[in-house]
Each structure stands twice: as structure tokens, then as C-alpha cells.
Protein backbone atom coordinates (compact mmCIF):
# COMPACT_ATOMS: atom_id res chain seq x y z
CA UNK A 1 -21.55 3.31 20.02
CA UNK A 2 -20.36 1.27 17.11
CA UNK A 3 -17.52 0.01 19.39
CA UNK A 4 -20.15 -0.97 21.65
CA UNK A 5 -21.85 -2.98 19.18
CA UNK A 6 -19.26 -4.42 17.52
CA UNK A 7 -18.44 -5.86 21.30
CA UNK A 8 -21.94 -6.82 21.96
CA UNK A 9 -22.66 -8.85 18.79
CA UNK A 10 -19.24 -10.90 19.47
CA UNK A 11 -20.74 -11.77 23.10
CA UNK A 12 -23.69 -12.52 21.40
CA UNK A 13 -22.47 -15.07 19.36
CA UNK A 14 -21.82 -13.21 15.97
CA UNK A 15 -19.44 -15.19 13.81
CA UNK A 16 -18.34 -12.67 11.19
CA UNK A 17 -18.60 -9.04 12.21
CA UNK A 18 -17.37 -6.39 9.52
CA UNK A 19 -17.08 -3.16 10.96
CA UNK A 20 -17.08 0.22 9.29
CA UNK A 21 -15.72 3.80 10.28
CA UNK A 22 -13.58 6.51 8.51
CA UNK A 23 -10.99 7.16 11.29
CA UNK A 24 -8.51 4.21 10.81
CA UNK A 25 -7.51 4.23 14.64
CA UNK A 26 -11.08 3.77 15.23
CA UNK A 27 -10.84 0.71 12.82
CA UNK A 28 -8.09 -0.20 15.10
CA UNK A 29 -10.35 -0.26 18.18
CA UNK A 30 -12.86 -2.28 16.03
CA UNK A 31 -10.60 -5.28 16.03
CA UNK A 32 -9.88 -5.26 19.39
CA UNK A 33 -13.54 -5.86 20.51
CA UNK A 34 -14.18 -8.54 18.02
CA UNK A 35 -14.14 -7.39 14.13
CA UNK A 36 -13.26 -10.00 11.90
CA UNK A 37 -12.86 -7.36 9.00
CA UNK A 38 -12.25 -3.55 9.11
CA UNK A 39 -13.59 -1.16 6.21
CA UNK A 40 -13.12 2.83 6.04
CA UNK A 41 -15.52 4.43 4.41
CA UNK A 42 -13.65 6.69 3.42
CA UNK A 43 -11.77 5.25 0.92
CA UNK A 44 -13.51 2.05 0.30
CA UNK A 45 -16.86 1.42 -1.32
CA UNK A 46 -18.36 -0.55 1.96
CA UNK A 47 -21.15 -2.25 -0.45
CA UNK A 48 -18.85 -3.58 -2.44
CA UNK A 49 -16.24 -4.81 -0.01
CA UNK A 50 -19.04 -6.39 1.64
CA UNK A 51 -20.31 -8.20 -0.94
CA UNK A 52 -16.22 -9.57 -1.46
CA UNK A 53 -16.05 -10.42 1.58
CA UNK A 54 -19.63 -12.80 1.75
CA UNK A 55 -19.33 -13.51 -1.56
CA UNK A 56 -21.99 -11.49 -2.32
CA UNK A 57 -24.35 -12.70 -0.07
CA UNK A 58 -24.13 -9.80 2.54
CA UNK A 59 -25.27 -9.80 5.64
CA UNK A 60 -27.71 -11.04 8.09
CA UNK A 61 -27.73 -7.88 10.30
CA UNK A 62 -26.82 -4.12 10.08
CA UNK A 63 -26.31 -2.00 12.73
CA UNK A 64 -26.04 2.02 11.84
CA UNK A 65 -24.93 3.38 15.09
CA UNK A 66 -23.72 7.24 13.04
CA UNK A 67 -27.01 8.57 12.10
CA UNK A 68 -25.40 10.33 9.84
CA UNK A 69 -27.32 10.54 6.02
CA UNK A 70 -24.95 8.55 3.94
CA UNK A 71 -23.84 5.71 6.70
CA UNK A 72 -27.39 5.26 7.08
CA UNK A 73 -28.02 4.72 3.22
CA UNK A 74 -24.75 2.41 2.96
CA UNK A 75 -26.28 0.51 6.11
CA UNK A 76 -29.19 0.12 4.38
CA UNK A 77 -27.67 -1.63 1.16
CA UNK A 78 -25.85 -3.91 3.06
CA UNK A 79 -28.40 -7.02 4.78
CA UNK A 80 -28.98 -9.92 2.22
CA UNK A 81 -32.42 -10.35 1.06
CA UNK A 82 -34.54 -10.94 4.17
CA UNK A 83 -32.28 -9.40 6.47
CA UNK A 84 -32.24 -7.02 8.97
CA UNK A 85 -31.34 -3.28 9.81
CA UNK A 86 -30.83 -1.86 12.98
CA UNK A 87 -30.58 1.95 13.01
CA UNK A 88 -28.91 3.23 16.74
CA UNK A 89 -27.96 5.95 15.72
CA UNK A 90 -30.42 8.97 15.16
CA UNK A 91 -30.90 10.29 11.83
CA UNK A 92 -30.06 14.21 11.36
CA UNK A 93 -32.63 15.42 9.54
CA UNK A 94 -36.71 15.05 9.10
CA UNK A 95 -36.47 13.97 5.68
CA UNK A 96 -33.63 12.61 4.14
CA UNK A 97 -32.55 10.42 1.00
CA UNK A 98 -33.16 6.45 1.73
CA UNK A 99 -33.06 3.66 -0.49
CA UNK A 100 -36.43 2.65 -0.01
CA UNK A 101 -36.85 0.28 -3.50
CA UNK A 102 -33.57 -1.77 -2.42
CA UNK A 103 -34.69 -2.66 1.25
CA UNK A 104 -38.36 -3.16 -0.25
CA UNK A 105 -36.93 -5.35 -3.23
CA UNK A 106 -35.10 -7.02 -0.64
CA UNK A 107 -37.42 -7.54 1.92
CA UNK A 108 -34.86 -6.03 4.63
CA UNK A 109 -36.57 -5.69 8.27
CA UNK A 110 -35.62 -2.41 9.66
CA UNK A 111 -35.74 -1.95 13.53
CA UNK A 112 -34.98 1.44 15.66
CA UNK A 113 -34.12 2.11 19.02
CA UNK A 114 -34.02 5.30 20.85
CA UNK A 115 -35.13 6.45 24.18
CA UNK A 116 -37.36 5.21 26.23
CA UNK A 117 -38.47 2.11 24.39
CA UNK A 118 -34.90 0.89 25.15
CA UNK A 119 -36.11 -0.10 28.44
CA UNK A 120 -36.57 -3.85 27.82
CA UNK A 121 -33.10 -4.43 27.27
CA UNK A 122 -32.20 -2.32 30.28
CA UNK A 123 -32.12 -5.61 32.42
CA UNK A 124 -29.92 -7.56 29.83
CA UNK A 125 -27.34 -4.15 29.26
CA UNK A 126 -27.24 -4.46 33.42
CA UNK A 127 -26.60 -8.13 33.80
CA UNK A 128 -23.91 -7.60 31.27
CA UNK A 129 -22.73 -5.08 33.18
CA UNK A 130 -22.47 -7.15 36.60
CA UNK A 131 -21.59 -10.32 35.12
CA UNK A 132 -18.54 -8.25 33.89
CA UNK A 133 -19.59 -9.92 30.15
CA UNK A 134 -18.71 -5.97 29.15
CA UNK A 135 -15.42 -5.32 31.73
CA UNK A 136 -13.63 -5.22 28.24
CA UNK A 137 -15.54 -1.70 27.60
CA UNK A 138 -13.79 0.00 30.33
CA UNK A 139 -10.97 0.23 28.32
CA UNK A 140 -13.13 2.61 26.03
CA UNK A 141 -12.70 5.60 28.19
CA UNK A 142 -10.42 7.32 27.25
CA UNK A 143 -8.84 9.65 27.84
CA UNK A 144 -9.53 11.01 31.77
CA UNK A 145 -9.13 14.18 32.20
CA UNK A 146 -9.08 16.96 35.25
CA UNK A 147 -12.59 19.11 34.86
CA UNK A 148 -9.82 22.37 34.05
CA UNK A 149 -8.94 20.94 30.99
CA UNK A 150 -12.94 20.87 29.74
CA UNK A 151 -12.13 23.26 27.10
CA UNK A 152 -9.27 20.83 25.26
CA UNK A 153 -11.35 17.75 26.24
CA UNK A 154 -14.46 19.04 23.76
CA UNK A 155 -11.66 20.19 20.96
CA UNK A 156 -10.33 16.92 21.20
CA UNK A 157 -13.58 15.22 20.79
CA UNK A 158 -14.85 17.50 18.35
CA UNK A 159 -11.81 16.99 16.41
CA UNK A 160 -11.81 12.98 16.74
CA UNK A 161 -8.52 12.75 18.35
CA UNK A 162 -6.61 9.75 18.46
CA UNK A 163 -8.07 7.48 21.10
CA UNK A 164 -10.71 10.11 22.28
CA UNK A 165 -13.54 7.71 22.50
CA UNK A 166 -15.63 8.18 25.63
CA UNK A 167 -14.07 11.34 27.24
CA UNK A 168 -14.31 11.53 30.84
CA UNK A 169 -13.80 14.60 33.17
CA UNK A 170 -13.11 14.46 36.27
CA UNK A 171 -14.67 17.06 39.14
């Protein structure tokens, strides 16, 4: 989904778009649909390369497409003071460590989207879609594969395989 985004926001009209993951060939795929700046997580402090790279500033809008407990907390830290938060992806657990005093300090605006309340931008995702605005996506699927090889199409995604982004079997 974060490739997604990353692709969306340059349609939209995003200037700067700093993209974060901790698979470097996923990095990779980040500046081919429009990242101005690539950061792994894994051995970068995101927050602070951020803040290098706006001159500490940050930004105007997050997107946390992992769900996962500390991407979401990074995320959190990174909109400038009245910015904004998008979380995509869907937190793993009930209750989970947040840095609540930063985004209140900082008067960040924190959106969600999951589900059926995605429906009003169902029109907009289609007219992207038929427009061919997102033909550049179709490059995402990768790779195809024949319905017997199921079995080593999960352990490749499971395993985040190189290039394994949106696996598709075939019947």
C-alpha cells in the first residue's frame, strides 16, 4: 500500500514525497513511483532524517500504510505542527504505545481509513483507474504465478522476496 501512496500523492500534486520502508528493494520501488527521498528504517532514525531533509520543519502529511506499532509511532512524530496523519494501515493491537503529548503539543490532525467508510473515494480510486492516471501500478504485480505453485507464492510473500509485491496466482 505504501507504493500505492507514494504514487497517488505524486498524481496528486505532492512536491516532496519521502518514503520509508526497511527492505531496500522496496525503497527501490519507492523511487520509481515518485519518491524524492528514500529512508530505511532500519538503519536510519526516520525522525531525524526527516527533519535534515525539511530543515526541520517536517512535514505537511503522513501516511502510515504498515500498521505496525513502531511505524505508526515514527509516523506520528513526523507532520510539522498543524499537520496531518493519515493512518492506512490497521494497527495490530487494541491498545498500543502512541505519542499522544507530541501530536497534542503539535496540534497534528490524525485521519483513518478502513472499510467501508472508504466508499467516498471509491469514485475518484475508479476514475483513476479508467483514466489510466494509475496504468503505472500495473507494474506492481509481481510476480504471476500458476495456482500449483500457491505454496512458494505465500513463502515468498511471507518472506518479502525480492520484487514480491502484489502476488498474483493464476487458476
Amino acid at each position: 500500500m505504501g507504493l500505492i501512496f507514494t504514487h497517488i500523492l505524486r498524481l496528486m500534486g505532492a512536491s516532496e514525497i519521502i518514503a520509508t520502508d526497511v527492505l531496500d528493494w522496496r525503497l527501490e520501488w519507492s523511487k520509481r513511483y515518485g519518491a524524492n527521498h528514500v529512508i530505511n528504517a532500519t538503519n536510519q532514525d526516520v525522525v531525524k532524517v526527516v527533519g535534515e531533509l525539511t530543515n526541520a520543519d517536517m512535514v505537511d502529511f503522513a501516511v502510515d500504510a504498515a500498521g505496525q506499532v513502531e511505524s505508526l509511532a515514527t509516523a506520528a512524530l513526523l507532520p510539522k505542527v498543524g499537520g496531518r496523519l493519515f493512518v492506512f494501515g490497521m494497527p495490530h493491537y487494541e491498545q498500543q504505545l502512541f505519542p499522544w503529548y507530541h501530536v497534542f503539543r503539535h496540534n497534528i490532525q490524525i485521519n483513518t481509513c478502513v472499510g467501508p467508510e472508504c466508499g467516498p473515494f471509491f469514485q475518484t480510486a475508479a476514475d483513476m483507474v479508467l483514466d489510466e492516471r494509475c496504468k503505472a501500478l500495473v507494474d506492481m504485480v509481481t510476480p504471476v504465478m500458476p495456482w500449483a505453485k500457491a505454496p512458494e507464492a505465500f513463502e515468498m510473500y511471507a518472506n518479502f522476496a525480492k520484487d514480491s509485491l502484489k502476488l498474483t496466482l493464476e487458476l
